[in-house]
N, C-alpha and C. Protein backbone atom coordinates (compact mmCIF):
# COMPACT_ATOMS: atom_id res chain seq x y z
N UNK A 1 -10.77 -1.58 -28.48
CA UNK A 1 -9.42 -1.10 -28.59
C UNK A 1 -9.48 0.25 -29.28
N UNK A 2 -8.68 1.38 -28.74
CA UNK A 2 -9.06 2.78 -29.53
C UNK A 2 -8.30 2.37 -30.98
N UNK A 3 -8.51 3.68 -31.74
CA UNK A 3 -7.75 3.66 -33.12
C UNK A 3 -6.46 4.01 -32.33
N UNK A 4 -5.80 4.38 -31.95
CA UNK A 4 -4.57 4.95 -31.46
C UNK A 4 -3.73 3.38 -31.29
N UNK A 5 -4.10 2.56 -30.42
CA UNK A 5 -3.94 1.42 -30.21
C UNK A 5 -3.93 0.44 -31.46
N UNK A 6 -5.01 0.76 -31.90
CA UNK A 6 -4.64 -0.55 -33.35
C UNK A 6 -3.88 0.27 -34.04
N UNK A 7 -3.46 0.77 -34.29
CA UNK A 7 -2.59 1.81 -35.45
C UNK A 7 -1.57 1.01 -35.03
N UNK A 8 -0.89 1.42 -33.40
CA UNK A 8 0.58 1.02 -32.89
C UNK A 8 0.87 -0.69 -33.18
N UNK A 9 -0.04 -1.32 -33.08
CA UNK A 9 -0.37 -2.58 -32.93
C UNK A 9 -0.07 -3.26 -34.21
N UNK A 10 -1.13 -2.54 -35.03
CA UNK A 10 -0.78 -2.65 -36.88
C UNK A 10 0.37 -2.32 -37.52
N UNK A 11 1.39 -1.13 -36.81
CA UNK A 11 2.52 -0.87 -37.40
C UNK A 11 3.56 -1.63 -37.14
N UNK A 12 3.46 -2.22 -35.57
CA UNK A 12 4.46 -3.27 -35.28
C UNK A 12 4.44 -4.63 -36.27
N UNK A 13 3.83 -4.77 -36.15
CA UNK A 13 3.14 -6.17 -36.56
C UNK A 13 3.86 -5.38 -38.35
N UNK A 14 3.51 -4.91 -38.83
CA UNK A 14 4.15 -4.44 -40.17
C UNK A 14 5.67 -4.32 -40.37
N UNK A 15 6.09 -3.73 -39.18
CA UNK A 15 7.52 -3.17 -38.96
C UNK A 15 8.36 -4.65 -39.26
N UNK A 16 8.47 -5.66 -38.21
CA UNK A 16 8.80 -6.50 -38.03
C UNK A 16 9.09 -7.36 -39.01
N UNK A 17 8.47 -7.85 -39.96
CA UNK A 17 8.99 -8.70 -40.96
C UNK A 17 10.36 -7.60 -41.67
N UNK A 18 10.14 -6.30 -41.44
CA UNK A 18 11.28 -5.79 -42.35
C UNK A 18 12.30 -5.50 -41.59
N UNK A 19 12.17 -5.91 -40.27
CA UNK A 19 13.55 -5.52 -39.56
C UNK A 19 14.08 -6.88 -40.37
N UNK A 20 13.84 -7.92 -40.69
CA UNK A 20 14.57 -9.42 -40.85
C UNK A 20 15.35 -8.92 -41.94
N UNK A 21 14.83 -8.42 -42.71
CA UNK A 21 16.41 -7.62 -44.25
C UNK A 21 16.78 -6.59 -43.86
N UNK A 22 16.50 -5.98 -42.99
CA UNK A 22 16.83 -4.69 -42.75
C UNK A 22 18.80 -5.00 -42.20
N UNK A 23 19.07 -5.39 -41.71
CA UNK A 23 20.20 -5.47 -41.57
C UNK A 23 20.75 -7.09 -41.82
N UNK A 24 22.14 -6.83 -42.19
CA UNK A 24 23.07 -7.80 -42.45
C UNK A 24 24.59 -7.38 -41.87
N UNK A 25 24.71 -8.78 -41.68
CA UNK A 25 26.52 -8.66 -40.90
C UNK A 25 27.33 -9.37 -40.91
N UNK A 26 27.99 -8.98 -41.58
CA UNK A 26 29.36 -9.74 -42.61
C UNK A 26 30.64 -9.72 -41.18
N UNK A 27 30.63 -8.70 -39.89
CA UNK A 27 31.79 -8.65 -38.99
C UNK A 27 32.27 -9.71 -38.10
N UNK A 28 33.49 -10.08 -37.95
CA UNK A 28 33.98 -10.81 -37.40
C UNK A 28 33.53 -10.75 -35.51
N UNK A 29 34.11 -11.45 -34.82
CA UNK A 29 33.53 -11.69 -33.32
C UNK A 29 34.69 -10.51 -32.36
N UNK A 30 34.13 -9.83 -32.10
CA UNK A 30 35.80 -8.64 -31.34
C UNK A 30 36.25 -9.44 -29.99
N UNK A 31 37.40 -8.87 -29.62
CA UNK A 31 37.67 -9.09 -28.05
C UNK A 31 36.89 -8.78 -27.42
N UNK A 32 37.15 -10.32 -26.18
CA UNK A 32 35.82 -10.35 -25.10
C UNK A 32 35.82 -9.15 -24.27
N UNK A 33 37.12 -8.28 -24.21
CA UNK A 33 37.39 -7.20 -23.13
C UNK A 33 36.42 -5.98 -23.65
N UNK A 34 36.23 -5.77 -24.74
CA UNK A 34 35.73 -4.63 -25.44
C UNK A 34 33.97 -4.51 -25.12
N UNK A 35 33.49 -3.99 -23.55
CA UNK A 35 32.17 -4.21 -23.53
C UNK A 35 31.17 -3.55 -24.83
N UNK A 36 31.92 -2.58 -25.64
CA UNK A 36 30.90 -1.78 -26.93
C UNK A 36 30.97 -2.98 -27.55
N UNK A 37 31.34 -3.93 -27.90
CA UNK A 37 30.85 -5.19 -28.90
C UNK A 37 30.49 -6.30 -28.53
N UNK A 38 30.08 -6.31 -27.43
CA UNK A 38 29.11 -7.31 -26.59
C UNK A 38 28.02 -7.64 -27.20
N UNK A 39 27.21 -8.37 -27.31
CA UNK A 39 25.86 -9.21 -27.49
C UNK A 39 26.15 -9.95 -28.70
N UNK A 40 24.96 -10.91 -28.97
CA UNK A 40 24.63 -11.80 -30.16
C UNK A 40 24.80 -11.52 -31.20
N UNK A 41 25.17 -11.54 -32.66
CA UNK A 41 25.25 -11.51 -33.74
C UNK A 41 24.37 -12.23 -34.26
N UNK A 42 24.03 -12.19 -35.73
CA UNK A 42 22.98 -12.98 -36.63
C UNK A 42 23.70 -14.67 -36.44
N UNK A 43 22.66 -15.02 -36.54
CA UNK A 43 22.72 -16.53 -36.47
C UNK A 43 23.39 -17.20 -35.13
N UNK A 44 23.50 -16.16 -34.03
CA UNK A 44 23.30 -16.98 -32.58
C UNK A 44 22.38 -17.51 -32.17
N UNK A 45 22.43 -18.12 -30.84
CA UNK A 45 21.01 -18.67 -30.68
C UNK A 45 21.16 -18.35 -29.03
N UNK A 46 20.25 -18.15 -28.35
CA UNK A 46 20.22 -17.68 -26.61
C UNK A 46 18.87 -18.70 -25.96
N UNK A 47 18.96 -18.61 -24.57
CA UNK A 47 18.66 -19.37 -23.62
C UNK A 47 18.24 -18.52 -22.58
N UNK A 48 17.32 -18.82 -22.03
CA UNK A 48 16.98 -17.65 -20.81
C UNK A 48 16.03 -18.65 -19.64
N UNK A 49 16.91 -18.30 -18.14
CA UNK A 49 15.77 -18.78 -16.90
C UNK A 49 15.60 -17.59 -15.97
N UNK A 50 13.97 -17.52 -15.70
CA UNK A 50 13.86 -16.41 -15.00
C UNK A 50 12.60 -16.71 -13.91
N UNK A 51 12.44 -16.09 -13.54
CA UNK A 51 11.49 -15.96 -12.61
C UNK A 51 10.39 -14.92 -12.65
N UNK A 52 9.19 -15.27 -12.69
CA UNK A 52 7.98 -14.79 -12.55
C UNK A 52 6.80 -13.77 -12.02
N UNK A 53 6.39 -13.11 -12.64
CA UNK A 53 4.82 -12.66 -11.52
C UNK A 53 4.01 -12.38 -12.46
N UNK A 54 2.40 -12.10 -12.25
CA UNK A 54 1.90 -12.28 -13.08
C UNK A 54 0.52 -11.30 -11.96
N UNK A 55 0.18 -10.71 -12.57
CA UNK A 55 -0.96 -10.17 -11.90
C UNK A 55 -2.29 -9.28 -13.02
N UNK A 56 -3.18 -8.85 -12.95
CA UNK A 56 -4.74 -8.54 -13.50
C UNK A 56 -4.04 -7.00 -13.35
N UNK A 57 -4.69 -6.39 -14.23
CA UNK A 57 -4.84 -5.26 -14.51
C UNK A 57 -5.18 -3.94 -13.34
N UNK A 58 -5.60 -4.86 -12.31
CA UNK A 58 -5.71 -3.75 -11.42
C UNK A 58 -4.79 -3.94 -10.27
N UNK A 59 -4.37 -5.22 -10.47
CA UNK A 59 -2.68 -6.15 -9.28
C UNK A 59 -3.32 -5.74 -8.37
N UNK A 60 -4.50 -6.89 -7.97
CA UNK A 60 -4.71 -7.51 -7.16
C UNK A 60 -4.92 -9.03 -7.09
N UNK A 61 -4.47 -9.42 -7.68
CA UNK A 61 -4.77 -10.75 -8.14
C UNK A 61 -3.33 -11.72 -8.53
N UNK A 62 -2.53 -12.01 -8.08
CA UNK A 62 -1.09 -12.52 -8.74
C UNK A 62 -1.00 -13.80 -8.73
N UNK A 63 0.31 -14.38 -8.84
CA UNK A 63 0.70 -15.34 -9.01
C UNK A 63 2.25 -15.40 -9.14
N UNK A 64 3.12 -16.11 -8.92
CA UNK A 64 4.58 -16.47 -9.37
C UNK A 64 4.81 -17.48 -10.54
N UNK A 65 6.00 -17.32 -10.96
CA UNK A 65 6.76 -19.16 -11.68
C UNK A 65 8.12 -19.30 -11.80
N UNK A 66 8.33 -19.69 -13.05
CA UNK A 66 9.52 -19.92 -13.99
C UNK A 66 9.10 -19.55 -15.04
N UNK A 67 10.04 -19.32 -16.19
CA UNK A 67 10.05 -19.00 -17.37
C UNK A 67 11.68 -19.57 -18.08
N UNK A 68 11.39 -20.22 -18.88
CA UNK A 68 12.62 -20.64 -19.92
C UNK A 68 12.17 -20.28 -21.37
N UNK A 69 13.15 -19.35 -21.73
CA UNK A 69 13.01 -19.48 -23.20
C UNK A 69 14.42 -20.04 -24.07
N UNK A 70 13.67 -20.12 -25.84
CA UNK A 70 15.13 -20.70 -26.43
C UNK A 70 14.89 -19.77 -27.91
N UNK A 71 16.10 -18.84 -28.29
CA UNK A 71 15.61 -18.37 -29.44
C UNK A 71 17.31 -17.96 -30.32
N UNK A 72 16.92 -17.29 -31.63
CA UNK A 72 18.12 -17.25 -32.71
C UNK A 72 17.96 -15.69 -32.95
N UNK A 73 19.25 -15.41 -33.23
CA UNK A 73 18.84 -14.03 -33.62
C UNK A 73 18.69 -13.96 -34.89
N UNK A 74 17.58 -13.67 -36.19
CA UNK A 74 17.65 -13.31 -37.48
C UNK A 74 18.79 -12.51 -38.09
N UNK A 75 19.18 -11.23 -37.17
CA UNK A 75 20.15 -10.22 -37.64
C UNK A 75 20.58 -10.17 -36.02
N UNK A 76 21.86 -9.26 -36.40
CA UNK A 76 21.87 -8.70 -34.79
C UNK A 76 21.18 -7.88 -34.20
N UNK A 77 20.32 -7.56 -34.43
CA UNK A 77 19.27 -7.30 -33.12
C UNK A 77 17.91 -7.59 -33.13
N UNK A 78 17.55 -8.69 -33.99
CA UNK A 78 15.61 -9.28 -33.81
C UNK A 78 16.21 -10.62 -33.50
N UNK A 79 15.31 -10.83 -32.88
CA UNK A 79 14.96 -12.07 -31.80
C UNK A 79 13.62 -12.84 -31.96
N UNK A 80 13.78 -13.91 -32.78
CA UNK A 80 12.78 -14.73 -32.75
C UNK A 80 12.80 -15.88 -31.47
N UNK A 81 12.10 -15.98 -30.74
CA UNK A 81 12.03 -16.86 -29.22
C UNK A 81 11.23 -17.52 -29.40
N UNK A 82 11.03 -18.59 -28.49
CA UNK A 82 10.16 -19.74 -27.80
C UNK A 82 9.76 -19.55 -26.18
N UNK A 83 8.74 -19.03 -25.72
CA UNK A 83 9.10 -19.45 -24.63
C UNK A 83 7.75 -19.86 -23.51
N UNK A 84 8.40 -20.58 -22.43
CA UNK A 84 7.78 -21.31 -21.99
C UNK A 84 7.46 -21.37 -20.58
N UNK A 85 6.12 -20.93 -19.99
CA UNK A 85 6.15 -20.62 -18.53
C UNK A 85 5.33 -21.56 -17.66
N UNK A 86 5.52 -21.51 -16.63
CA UNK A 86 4.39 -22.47 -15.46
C UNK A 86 4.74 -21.66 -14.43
N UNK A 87 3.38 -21.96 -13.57
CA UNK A 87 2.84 -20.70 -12.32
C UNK A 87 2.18 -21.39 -11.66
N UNK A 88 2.27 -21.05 -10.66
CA UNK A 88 1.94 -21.59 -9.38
C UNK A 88 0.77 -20.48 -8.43
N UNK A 89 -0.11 -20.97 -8.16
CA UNK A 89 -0.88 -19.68 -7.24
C UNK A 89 -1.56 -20.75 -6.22
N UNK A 90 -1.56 -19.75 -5.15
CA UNK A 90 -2.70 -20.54 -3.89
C UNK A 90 -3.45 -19.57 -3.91
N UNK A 91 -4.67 -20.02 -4.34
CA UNK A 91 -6.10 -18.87 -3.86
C UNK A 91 -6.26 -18.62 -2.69
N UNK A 92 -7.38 -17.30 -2.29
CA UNK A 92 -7.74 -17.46 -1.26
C UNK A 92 -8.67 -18.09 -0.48
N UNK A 93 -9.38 -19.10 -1.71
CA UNK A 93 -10.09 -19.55 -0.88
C UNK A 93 -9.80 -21.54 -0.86
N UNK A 94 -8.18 -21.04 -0.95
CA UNK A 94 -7.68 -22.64 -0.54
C UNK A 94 -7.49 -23.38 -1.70
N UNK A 95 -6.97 -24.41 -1.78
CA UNK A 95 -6.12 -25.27 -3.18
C UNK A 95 -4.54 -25.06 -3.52
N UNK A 96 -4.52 -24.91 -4.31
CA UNK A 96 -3.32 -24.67 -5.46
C UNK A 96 -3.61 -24.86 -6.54
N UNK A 97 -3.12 -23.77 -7.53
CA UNK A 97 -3.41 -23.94 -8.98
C UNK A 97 -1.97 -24.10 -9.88
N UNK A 98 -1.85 -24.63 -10.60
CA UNK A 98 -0.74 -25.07 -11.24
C UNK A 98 -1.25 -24.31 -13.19
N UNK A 99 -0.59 -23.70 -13.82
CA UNK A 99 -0.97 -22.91 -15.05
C UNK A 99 0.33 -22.85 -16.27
N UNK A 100 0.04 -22.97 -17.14
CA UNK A 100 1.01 -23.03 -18.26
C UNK A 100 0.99 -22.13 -19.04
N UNK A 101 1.68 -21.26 -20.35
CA UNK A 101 1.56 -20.87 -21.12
C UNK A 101 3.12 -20.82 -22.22
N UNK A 102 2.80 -20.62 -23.54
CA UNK A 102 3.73 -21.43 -24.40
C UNK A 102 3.79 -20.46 -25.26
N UNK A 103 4.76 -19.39 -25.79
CA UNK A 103 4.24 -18.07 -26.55
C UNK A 103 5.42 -18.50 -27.80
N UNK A 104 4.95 -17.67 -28.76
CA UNK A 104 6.60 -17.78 -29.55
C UNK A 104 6.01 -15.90 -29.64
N UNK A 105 7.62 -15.13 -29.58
CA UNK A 105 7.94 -13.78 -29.27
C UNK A 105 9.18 -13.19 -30.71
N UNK A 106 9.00 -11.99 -30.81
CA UNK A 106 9.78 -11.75 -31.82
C UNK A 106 10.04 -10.17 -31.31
N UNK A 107 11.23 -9.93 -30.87
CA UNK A 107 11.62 -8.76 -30.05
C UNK A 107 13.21 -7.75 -31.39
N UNK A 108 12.70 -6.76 -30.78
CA UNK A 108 13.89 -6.15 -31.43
C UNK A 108 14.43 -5.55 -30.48
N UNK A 109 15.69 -5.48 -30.70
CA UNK A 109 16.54 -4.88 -29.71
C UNK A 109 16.87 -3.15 -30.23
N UNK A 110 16.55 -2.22 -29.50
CA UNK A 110 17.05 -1.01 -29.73
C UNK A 110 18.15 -0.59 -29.78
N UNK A 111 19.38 -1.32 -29.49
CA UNK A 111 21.02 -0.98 -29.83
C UNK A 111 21.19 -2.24 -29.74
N UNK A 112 22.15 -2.48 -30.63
CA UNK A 112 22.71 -3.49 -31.53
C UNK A 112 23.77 -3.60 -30.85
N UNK A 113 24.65 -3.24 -30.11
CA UNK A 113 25.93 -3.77 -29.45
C UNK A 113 26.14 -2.88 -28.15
N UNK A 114 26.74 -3.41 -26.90
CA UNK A 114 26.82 -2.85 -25.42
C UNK A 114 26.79 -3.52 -24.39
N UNK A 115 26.32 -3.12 -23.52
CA UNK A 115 26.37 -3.76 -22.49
C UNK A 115 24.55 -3.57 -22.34
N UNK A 116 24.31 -2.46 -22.42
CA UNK A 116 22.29 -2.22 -22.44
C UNK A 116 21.43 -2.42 -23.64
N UNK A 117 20.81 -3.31 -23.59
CA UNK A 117 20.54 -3.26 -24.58
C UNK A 117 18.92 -3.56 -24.40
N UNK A 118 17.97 -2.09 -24.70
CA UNK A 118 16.59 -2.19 -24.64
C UNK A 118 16.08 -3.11 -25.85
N UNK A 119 14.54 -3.39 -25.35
CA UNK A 119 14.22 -4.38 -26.42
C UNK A 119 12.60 -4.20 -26.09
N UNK A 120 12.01 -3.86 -27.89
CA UNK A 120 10.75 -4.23 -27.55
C UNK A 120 10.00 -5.45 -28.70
N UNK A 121 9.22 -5.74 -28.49
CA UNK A 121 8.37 -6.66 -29.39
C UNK A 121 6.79 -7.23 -28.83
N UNK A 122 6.25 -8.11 -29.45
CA UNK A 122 5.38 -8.45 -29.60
C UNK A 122 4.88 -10.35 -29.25
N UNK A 123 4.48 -10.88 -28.95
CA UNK A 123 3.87 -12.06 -28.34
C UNK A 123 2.90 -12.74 -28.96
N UNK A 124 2.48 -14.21 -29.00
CA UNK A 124 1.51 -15.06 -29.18
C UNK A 124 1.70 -16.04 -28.83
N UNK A 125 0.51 -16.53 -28.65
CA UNK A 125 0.70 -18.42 -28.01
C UNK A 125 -0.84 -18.58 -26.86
N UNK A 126 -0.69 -19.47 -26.17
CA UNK A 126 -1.79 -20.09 -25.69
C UNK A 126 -1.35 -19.90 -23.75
N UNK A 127 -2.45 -20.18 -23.33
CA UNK A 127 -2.38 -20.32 -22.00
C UNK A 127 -3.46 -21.46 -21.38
N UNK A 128 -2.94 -22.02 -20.64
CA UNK A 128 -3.70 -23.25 -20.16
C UNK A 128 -3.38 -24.01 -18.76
N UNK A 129 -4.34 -24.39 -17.71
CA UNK A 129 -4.35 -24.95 -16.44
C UNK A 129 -5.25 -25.31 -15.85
N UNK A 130 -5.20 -24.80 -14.36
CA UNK A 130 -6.50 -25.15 -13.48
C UNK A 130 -7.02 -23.94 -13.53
N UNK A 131 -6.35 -22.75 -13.47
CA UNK A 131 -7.03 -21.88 -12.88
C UNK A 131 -7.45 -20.92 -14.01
N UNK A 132 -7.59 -21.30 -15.35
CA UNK A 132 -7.65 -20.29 -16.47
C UNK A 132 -8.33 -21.23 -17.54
N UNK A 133 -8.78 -20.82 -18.26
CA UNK A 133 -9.76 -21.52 -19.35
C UNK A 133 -8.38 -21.35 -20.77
N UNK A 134 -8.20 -22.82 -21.66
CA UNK A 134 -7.57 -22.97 -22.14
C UNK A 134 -7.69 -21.58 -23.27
N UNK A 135 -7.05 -21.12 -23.92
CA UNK A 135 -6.97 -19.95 -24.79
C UNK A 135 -6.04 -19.30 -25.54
N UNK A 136 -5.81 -18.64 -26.96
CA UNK A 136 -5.04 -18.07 -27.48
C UNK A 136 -4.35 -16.79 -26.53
N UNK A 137 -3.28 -16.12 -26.47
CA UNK A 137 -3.39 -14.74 -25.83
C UNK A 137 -2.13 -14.37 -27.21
N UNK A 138 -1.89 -12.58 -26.50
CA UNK A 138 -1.48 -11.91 -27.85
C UNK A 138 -0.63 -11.06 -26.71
N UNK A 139 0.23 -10.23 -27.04
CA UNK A 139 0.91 -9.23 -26.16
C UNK A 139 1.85 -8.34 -26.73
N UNK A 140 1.92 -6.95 -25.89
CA UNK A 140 3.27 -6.43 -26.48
C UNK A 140 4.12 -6.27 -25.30
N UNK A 141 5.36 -6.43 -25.42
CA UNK A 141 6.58 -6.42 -24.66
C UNK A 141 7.34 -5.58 -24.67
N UNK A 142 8.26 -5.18 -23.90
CA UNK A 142 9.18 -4.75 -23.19
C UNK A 142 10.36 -5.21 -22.26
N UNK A 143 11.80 -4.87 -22.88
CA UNK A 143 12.83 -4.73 -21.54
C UNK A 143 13.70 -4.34 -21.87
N UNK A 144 14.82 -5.11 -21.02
CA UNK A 144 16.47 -4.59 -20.88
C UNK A 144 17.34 -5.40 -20.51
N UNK A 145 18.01 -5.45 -20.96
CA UNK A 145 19.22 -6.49 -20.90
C UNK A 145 20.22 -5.89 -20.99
N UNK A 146 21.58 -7.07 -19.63
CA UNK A 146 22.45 -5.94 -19.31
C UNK A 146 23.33 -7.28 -19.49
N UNK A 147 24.45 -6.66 -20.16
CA UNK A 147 25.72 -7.95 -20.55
C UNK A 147 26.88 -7.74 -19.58
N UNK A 148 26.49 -8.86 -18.92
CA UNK A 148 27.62 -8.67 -17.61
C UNK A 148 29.35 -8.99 -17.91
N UNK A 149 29.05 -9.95 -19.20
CA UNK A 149 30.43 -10.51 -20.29
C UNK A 149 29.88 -10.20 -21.62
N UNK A 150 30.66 -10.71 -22.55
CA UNK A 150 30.53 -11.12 -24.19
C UNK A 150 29.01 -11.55 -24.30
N UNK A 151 28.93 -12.92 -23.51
CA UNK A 151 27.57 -13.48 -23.91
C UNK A 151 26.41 -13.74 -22.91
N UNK A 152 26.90 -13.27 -21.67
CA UNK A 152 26.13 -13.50 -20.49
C UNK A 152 25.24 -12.34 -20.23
N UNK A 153 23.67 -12.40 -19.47
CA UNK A 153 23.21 -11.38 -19.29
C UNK A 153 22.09 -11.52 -18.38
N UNK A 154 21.64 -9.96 -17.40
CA UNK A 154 20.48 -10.19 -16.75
C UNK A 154 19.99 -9.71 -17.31
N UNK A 155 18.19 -9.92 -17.38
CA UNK A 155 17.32 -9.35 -17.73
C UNK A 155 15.96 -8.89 -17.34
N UNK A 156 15.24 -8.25 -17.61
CA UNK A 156 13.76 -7.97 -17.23
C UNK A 156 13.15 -7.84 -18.30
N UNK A 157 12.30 -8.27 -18.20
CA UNK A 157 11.34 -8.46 -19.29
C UNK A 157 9.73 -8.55 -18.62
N UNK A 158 8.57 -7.28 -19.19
CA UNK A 158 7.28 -6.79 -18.85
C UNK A 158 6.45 -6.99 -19.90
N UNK A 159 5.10 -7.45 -20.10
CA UNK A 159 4.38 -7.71 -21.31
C UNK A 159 2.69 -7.32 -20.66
N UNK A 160 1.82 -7.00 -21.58
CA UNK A 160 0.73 -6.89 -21.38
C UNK A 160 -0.12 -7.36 -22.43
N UNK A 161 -0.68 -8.68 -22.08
CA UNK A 161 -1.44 -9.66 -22.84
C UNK A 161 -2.51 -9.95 -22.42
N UNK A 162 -3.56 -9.63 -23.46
CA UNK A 162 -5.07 -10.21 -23.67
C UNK A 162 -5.14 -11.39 -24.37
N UNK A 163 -6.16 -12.47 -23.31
CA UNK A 163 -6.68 -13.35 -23.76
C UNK A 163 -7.69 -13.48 -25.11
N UNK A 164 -7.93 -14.51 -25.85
CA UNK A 164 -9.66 -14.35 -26.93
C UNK A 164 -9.05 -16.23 -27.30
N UNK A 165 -10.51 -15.66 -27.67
CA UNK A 165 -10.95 -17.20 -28.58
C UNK A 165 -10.89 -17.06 -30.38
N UNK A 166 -11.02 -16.40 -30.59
CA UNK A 166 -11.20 -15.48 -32.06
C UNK A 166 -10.73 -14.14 -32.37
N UNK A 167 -10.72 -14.30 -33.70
CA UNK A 167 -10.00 -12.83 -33.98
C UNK A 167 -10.73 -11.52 -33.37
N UNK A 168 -12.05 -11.84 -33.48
CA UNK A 168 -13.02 -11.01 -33.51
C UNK A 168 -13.02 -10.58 -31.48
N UNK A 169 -12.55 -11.43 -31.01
CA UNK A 169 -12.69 -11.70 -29.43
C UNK A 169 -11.40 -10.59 -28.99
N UNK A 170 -10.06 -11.03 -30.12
CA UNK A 170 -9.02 -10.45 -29.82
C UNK A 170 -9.18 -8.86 -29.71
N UNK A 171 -9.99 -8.69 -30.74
CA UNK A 171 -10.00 -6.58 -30.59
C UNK A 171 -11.00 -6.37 -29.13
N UNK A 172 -11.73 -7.02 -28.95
CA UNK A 172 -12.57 -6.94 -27.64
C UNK A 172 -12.01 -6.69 -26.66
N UNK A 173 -11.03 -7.98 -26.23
CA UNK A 173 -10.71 -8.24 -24.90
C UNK A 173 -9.37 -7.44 -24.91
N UNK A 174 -9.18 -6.37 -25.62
CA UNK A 174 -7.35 -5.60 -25.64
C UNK A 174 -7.84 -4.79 -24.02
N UNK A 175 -8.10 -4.35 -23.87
CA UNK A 175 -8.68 -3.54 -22.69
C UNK A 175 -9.02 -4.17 -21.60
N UNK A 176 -9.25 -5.95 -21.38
CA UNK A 176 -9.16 -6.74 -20.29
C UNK A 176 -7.75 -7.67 -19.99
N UNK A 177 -6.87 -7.15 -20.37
CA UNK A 177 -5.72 -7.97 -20.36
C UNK A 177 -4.78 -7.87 -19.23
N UNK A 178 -3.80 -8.05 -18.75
CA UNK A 178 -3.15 -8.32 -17.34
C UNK A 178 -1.36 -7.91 -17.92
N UNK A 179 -0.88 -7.92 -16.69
CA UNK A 179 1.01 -7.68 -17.02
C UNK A 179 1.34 -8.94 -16.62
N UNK A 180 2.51 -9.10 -17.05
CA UNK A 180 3.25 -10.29 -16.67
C UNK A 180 4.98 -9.54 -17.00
N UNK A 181 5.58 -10.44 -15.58
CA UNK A 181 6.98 -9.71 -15.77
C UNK A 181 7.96 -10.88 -15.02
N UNK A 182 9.21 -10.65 -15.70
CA UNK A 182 10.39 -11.89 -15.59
C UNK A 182 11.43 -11.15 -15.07
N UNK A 183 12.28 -11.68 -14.43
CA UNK A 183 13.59 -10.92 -14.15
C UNK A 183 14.45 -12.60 -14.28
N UNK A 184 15.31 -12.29 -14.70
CA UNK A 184 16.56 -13.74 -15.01
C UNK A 184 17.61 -13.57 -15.66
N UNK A 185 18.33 -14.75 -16.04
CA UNK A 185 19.70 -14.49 -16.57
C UNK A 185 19.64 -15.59 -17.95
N UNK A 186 20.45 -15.11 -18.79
CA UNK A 186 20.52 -15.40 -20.20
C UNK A 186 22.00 -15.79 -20.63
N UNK A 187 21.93 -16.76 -21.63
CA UNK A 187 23.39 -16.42 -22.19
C UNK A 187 22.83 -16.72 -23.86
N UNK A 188 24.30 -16.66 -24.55
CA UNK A 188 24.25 -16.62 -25.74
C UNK A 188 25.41 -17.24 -26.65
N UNK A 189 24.75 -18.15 -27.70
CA UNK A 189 25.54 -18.88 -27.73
C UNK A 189 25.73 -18.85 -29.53
């Protein structure tokens, strides 16, 4: 992994516990008509089903699924999640592979109220099936979310995660890692 890379990597990973005090919000809930005060507030909680792809670093290699996640917002705009995927692939050389993976995610949102609302963060959790050797993976993320009401929303969401067995595996394998990307709909509750 270059220094450039662990720096960004190290600062997120730093950043993040201080977005959780970094803001507080004492404001009441506005009219649903008013799209500038759209999204979640501290202590909501959201739901997300989406749909899948998943491909190697050089995308040739893919796969589809599902994806459900379940998460709270700390403040209004960090996002601690759960979430939870299965994938489906037919090789080419015949079968079907059936694949899991189980991350918990902690995203910040770059504007705090709207209808757009970018978001980046960071990933961990495991991956496990037929077609993959059981394993920790790590990732950083990306997207956008668009509030079609008060609490409803589509989204996309892009990540690029390396597999390891160890810490020591984790700085190795940053440079063999793959994308994975969701498009779905969310609400918030």
């Amino acid at each position: 992994m270059t220094t450039t890379l662990k720096t960004l990597l190290g600062a997120a990973l730093l950043a993040a516990p201080l977005a959780l005090v970094a803001q507080t919000d004492t404001r009441t809930r506005y009219a649903a008509g008013d799209a500038a005060t759209w999204g979640p507030r501290a202590g909501d909680h959201e739901v997300t089903l989406g749909g899948s792809g998943f491909s190697n670093k050089d995308m040739n290699n893919s796969a589809g699924g599902i994806n459900v996640s379940y998460g709270w917002y700390l403040n209004d705009s960090l996002l601690f999640a759960v979430r939870q995927g299965v994938s489906y692939s037919n090789p080419s050389g015949g079968g079907s592979d059936w694949n899991g993976s189980t991350r918990l995610a902690l995203d910040q949102h770059l504007l705090p109220r709207g209808a757009f609302r970018p978001f980046v963060g960071v990933n961990f959790g495991g991956v496990y099936g037929d077609s993959t050797n059981d394993t920790w993976v790590a990732g950083l993320e990306g997207g956008l979310k668009f509030y079609v009401n008060q609490n409803t929303f589509i989204f996309g969401l892009a990540d690029y995660a390396w597999a390891f067995r160890s810490a020591r595996s984790a700085d190795n394998n940053f440079n063999d890692g793959g994308f994975s990307w969701t498009i779905g709909l969310g609400y918030n509750f």
